[in-house]
C-alpha atoms as a PDB file:
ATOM      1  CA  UNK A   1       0.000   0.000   0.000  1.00  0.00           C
ATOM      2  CA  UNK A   2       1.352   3.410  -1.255  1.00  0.00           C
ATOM      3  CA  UNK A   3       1.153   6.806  -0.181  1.00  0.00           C
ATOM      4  CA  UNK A   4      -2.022   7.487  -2.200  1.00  0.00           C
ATOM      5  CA  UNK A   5      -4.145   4.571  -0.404  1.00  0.00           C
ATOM      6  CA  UNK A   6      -6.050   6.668   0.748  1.00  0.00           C
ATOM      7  CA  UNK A   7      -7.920   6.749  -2.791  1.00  0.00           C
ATOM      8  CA  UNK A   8      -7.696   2.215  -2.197  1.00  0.00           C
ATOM      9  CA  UNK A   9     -10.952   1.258  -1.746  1.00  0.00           C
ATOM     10  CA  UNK A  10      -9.833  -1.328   0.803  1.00  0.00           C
ATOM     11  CA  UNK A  11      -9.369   1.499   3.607  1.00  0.00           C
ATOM     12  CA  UNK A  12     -12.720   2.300   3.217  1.00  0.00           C
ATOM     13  CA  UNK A  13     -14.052  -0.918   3.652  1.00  0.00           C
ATOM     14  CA  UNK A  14     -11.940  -1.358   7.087  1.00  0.00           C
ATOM     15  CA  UNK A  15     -12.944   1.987   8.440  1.00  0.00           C
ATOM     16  CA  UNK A  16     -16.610   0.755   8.330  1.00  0.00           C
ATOM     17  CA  UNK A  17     -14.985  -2.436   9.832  1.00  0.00           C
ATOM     18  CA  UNK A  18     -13.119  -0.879  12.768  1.00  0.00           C
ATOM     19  CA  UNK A  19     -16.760   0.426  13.796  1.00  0.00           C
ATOM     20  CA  UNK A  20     -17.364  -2.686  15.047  1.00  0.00           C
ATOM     21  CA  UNK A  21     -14.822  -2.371  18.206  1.00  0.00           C
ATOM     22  CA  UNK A  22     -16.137  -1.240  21.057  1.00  0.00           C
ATOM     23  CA  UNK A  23     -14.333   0.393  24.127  1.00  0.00           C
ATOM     24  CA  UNK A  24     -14.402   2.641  27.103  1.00  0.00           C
ATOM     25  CA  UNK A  25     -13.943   6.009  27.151  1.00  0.00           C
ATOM     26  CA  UNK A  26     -10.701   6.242  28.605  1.00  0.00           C
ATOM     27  CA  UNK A  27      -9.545   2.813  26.824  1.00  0.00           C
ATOM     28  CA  UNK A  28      -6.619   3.294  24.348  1.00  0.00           C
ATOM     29  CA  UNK A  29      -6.087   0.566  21.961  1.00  0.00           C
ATOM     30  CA  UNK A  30      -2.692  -0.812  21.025  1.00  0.00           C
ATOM     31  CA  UNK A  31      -2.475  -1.037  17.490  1.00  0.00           C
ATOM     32  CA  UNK A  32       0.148  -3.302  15.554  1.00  0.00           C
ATOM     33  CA  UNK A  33      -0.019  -1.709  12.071  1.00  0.00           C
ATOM     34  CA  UNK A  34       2.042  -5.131  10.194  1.00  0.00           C
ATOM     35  CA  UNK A  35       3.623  -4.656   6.784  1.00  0.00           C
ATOM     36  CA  UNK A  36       2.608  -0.991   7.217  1.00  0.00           C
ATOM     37  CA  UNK A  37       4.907   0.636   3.968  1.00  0.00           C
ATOM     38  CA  UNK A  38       4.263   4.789   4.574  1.00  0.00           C
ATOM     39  CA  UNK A  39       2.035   4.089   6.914  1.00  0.00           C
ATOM     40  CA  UNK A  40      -1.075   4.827   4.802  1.00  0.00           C
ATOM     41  CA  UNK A  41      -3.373   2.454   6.542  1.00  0.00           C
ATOM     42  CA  UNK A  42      -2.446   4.178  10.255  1.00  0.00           C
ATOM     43  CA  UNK A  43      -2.722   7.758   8.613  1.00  0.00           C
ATOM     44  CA  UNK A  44      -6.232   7.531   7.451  1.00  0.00           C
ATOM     45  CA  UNK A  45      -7.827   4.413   9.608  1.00  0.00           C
ATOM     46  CA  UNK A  46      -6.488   6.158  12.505  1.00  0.00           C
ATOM     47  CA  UNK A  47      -6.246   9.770  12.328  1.00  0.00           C
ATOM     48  CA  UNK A  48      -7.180  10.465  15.479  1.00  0.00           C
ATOM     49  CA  UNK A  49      -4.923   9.281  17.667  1.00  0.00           C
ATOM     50  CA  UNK A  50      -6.461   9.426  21.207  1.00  0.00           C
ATOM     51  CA  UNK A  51      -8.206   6.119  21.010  1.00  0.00           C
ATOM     52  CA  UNK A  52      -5.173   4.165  19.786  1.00  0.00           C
ATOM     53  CA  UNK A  53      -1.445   3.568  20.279  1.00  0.00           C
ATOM     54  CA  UNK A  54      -0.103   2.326  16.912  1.00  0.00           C
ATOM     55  CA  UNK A  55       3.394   1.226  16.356  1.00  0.00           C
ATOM     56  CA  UNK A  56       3.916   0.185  12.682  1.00  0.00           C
ATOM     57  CA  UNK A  57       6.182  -2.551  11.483  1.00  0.00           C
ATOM     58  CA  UNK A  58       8.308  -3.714   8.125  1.00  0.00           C
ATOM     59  CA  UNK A  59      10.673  -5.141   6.679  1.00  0.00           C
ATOM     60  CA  UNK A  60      11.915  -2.575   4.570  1.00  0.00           C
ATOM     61  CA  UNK A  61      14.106   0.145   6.047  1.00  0.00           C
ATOM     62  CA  UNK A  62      13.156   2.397   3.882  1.00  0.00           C
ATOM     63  CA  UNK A  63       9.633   1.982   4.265  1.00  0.00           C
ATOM     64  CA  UNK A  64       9.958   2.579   7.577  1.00  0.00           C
ATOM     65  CA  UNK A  65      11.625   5.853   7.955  1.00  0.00           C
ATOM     66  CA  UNK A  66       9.134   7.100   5.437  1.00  0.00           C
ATOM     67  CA  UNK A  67       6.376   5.848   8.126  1.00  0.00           C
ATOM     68  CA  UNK A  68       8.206   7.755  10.922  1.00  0.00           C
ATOM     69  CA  UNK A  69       8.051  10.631   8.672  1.00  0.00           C
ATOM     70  CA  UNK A  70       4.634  10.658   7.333  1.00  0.00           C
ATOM     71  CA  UNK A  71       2.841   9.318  10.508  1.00  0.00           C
ATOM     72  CA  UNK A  72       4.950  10.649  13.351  1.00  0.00           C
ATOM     73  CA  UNK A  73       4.653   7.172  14.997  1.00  0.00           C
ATOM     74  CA  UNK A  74       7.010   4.861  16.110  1.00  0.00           C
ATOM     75  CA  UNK A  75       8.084   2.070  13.739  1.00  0.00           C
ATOM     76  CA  UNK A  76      10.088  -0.731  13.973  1.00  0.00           C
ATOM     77  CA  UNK A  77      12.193  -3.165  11.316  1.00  0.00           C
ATOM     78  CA  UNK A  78      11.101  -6.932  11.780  1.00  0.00           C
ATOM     79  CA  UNK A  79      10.734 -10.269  10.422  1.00  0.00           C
ATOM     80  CA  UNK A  80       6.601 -11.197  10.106  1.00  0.00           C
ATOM     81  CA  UNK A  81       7.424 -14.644  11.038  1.00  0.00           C
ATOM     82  CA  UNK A  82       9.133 -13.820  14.138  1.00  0.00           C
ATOM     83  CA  UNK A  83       7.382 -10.572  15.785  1.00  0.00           C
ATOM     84  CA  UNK A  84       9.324  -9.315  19.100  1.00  0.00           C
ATOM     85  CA  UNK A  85       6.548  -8.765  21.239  1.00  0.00           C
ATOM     86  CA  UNK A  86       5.612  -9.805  24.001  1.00  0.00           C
ATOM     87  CA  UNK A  87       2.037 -12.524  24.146  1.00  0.00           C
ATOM     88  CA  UNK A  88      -1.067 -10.166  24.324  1.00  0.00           C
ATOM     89  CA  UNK A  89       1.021  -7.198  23.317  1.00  0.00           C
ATOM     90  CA  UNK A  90      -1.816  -5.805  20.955  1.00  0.00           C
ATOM     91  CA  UNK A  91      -5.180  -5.271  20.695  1.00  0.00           C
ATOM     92  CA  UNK A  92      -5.703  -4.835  16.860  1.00  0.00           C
ATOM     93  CA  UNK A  93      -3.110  -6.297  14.134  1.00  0.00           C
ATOM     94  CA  UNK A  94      -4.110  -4.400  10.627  1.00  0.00           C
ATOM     95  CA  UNK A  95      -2.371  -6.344   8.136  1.00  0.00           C
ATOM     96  CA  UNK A  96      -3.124  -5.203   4.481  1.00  0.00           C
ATOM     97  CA  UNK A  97      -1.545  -6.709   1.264  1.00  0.00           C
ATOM     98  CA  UNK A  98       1.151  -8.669   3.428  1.00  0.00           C
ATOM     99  CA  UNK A  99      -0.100 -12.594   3.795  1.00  0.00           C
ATOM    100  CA  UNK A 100      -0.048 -13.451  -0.194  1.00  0.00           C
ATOM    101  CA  UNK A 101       3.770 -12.369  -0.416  1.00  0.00           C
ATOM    102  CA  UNK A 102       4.936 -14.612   2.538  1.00  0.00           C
ATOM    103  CA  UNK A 103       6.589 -18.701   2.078  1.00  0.00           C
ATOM    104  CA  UNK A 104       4.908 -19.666   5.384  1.00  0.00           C
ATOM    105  CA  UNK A 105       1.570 -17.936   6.080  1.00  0.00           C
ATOM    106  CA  UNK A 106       0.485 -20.349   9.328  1.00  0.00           C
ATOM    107  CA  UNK A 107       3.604 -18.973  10.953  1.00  0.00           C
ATOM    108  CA  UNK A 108       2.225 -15.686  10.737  1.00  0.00           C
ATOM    109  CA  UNK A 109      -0.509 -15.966  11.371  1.00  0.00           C
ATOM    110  CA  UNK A 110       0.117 -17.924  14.295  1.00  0.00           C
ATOM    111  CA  UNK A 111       2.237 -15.006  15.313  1.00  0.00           C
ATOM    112  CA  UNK A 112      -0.334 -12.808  14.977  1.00  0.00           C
ATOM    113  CA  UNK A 113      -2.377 -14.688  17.580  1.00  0.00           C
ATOM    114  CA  UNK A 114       0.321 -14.420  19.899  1.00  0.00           C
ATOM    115  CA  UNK A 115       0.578 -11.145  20.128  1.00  0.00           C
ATOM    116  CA  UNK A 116      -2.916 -10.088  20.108  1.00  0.00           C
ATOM    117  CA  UNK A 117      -4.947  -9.757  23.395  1.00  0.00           C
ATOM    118  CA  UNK A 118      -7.695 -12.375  24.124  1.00  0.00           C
ATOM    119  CA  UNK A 119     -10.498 -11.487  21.872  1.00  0.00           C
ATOM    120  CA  UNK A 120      -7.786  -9.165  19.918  1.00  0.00           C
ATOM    121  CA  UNK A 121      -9.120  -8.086  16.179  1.00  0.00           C
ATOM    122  CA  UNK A 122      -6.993  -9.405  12.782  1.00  0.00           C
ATOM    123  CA  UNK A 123      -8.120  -6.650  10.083  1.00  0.00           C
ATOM    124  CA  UNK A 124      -6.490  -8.361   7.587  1.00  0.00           C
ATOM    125  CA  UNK A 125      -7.058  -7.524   3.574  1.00  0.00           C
ATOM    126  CA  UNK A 126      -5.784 -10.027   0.331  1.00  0.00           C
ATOM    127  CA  UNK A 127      -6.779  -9.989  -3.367  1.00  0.00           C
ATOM    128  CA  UNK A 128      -8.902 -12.716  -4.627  1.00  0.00           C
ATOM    129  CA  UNK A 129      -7.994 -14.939  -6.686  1.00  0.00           C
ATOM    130  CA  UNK A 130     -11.561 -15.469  -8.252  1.00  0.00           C
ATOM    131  CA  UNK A 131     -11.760 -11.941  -9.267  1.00  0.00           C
ATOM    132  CA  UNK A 132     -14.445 -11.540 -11.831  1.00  0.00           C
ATOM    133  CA  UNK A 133     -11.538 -10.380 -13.817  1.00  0.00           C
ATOM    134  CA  UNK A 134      -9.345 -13.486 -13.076  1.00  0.00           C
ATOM    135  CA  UNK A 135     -11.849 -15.981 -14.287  1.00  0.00           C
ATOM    136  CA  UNK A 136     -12.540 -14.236 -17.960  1.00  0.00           C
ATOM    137  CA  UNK A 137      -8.961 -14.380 -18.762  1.00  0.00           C
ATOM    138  CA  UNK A 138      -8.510 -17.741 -17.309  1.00  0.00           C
ATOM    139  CA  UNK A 139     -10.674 -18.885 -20.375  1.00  0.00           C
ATOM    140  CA  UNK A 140      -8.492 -17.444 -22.932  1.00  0.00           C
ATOM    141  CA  UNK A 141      -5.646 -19.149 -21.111  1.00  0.00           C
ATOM    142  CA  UNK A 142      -3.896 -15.479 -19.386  1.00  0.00           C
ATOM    143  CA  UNK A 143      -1.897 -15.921 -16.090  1.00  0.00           C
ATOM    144  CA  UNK A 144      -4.383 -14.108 -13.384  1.00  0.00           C
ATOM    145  CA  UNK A 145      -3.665 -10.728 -12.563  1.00  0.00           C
ATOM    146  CA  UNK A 146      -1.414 -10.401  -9.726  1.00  0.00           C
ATOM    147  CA  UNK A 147      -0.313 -14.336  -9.338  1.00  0.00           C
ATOM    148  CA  UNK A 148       3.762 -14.704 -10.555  1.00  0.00           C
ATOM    149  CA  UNK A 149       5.772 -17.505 -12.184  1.00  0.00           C
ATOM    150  CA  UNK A 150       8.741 -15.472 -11.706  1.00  0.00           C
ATOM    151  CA  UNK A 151      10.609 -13.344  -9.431  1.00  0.00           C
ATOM    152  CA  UNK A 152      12.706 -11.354 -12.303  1.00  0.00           C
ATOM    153  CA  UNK A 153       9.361 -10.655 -15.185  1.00  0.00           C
ATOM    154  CA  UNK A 154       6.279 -11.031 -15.806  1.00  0.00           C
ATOM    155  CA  UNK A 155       5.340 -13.845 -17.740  1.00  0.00           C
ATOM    156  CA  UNK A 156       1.805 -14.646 -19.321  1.00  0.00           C
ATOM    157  CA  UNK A 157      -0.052 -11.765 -18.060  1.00  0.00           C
ATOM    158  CA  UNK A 158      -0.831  -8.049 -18.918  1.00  0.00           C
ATOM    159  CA  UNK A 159       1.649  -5.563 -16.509  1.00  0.00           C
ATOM    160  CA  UNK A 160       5.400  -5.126 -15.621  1.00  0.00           C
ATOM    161  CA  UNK A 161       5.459  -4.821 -11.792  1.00  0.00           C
ATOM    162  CA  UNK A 162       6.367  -8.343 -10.703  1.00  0.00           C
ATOM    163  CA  UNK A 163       4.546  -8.170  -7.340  1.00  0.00           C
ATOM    164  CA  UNK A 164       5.981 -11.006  -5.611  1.00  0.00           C
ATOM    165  CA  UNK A 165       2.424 -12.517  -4.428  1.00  0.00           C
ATOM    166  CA  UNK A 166       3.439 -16.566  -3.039  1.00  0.00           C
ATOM    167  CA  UNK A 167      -0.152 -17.511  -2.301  1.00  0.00           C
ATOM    168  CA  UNK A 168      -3.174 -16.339  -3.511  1.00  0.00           C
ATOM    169  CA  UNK A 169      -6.497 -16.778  -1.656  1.00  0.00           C
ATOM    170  CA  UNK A 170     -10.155 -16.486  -2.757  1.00  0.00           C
ATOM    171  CA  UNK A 171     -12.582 -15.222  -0.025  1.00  0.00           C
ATOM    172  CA  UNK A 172     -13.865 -18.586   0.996  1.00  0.00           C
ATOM    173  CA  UNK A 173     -10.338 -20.317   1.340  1.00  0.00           C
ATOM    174  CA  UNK A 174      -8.994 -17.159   3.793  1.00  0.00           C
ATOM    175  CA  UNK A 175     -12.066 -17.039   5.843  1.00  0.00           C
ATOM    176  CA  UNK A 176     -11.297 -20.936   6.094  1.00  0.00           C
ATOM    177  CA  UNK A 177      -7.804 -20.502   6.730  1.00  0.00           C
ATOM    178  CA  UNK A 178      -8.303 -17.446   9.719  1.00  0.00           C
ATOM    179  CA  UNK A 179     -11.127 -20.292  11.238  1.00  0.00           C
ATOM    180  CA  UNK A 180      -8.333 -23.052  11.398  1.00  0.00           C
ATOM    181  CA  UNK A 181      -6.427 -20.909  13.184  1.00  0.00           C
ATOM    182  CA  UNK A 182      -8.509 -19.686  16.085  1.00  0.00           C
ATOM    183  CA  UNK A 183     -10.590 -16.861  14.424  1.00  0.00           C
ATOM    184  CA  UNK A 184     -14.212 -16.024  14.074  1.00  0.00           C
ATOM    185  CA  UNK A 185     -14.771 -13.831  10.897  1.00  0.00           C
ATOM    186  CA  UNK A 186     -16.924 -10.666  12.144  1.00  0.00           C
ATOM    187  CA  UNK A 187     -17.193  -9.743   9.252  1.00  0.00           C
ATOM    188  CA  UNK A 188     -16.230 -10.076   5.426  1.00  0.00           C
ATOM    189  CA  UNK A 189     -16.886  -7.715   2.680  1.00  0.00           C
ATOM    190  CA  UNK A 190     -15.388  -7.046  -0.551  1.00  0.00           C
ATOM    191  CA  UNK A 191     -13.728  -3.899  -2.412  1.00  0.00           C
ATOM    192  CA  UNK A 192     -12.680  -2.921  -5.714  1.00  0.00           C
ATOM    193  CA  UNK A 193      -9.287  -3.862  -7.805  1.00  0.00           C
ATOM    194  CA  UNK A 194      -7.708  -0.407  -7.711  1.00  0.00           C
ATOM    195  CA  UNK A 195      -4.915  -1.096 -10.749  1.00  0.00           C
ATOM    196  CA  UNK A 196      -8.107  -2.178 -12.873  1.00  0.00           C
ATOM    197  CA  UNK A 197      -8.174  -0.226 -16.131  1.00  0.00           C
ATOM    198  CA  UNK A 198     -10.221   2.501 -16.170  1.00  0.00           C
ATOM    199  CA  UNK A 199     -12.902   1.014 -19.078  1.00  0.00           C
ATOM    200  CA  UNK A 200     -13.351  -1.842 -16.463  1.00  0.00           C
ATOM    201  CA  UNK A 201     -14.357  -0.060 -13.669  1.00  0.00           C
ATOM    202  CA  UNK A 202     -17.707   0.213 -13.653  1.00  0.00           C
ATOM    203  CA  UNK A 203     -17.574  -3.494 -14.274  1.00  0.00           C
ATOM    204  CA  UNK A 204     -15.488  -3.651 -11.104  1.00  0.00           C
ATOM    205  CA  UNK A 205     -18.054  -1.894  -9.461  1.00  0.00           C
ATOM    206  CA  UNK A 206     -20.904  -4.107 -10.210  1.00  0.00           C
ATOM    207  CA  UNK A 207     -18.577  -7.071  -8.977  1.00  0.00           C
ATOM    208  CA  UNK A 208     -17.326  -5.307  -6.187  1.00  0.00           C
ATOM    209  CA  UNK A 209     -20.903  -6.114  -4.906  1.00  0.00           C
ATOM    210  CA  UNK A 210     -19.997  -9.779  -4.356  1.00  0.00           C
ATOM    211  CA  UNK A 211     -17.356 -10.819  -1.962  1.00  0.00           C
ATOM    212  CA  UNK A 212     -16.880 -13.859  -4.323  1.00  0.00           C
ATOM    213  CA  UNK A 213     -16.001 -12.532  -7.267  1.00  0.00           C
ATOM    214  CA  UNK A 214     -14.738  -8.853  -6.057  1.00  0.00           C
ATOM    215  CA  UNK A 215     -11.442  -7.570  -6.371  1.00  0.00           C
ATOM    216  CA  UNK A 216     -10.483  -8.015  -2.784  1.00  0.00           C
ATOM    217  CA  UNK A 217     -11.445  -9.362   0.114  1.00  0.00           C
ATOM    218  CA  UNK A 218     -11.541  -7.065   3.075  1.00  0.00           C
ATOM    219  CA  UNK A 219     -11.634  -9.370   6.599  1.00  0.00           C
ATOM    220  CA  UNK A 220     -12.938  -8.307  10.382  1.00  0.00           C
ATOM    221  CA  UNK A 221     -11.946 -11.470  12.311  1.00  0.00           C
ATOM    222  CA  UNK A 222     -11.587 -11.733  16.363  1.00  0.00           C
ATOM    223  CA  UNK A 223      -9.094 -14.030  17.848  1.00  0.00           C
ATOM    224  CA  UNK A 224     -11.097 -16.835  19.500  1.00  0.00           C
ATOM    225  CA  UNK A 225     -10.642 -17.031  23.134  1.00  0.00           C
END
């Protein structure tokens, strides 16, 4: 997620989603803002910053002292699979964009669930493999948009930016996934593709009405306790 997410339709989606916390007045939530690039997510999900203590974390350097910059939070450099936090260290993990680039996503998420409180909250957003998109140009044999055979080109579909993407999900195999690991999905909702060209977008639109075939899927779950 860039600096201009705040024109992603996914942020909109989980600032209808973070709604659904509730807590005291005086409560301020700790926020673990995973993967967090600039910082995009923090800056416009959490503006405010009185309810919420938010420490964001990558594991690009430079990403990071552009999220110091631009958010005027802390941030710290780490590995995903091995976060160095404390158990219950968190009461909210937002983690957008991050699970479909990593070799071993039950580590992390498993990590995740460590460091979130009892009945913590994942936000957690992917793209979908069954993208309205994705199953047209499956039929004329095209590589789906944002899935890689190669580290070093793309090969078999339309684009240059080889995205690095290791698993794709669609949004009944990660609401599956988050329940074999100790979550119950709040709630699940879909937004649209944002690199879509523009003559597709009101397509993308329509689609972006069902969470199956949608662009992404967007993901309130709450760590089981």
């Amino acid at each position: 997620m860039g600096a201009d997410f705040s024109h992603n339709p996914v942020v909109d989606v989980q600032g209808g989603q973070l709604e659904l916390i509730t807590r005291a007045p005086s409560q301020r939530l700790r926020v673990l803002d995973l993967g967090c690039e600039a910082g995009t997510p923090t800056q416009i999900l959490m503006s405010d910053a009185s309810p919420y203590h938010v420490i964001g974390a990558d594991l690009s350097l430079q990403a990071l002292v552009r999220y110091v910059d631009d958010t005027q939070r802390s941030g710290i450099q780490l590995d995903a699979l091995r976060l160095p936090f404390a158990d219950g260290s968190f009461d909210i993990v937002v983690s957008d964009d991050v699970i479909e680039q990593l070799v071993d996503t039950d580590s992390f998420t498993r990590e995740i669930s460590r460091v979130l409180s009892p009945n913590g909250w994942l936000f957690l957003s992917t793209p979908n493999l069954a993208a309205w998109f994705n199953r047209i140009v499956l039929l004329f044999g095209i590589e789906p948009a944002f899935s890689e055979v190669s580290f070093e080109k793309v090969f078999g579909r339309p684009g240059d930016d080889v995205v690095g993407h290791l698993h794709l999900f669609t949004s009944q195999s990660i609401c599956e996934f988050l329940n074999f690991h100790e979550y119950d999905i709040v709630d699940i909702r879909r937004a649209r593709f944002e690199a879509i060209p523009r003559v597709a977008r009101p397509m993308d639109g329509l689609a972006a009405r069902c969470p199956s075939i949608a662009g992404n899927t967007v993901v309130a779950a709450r760590k089981k306790s």
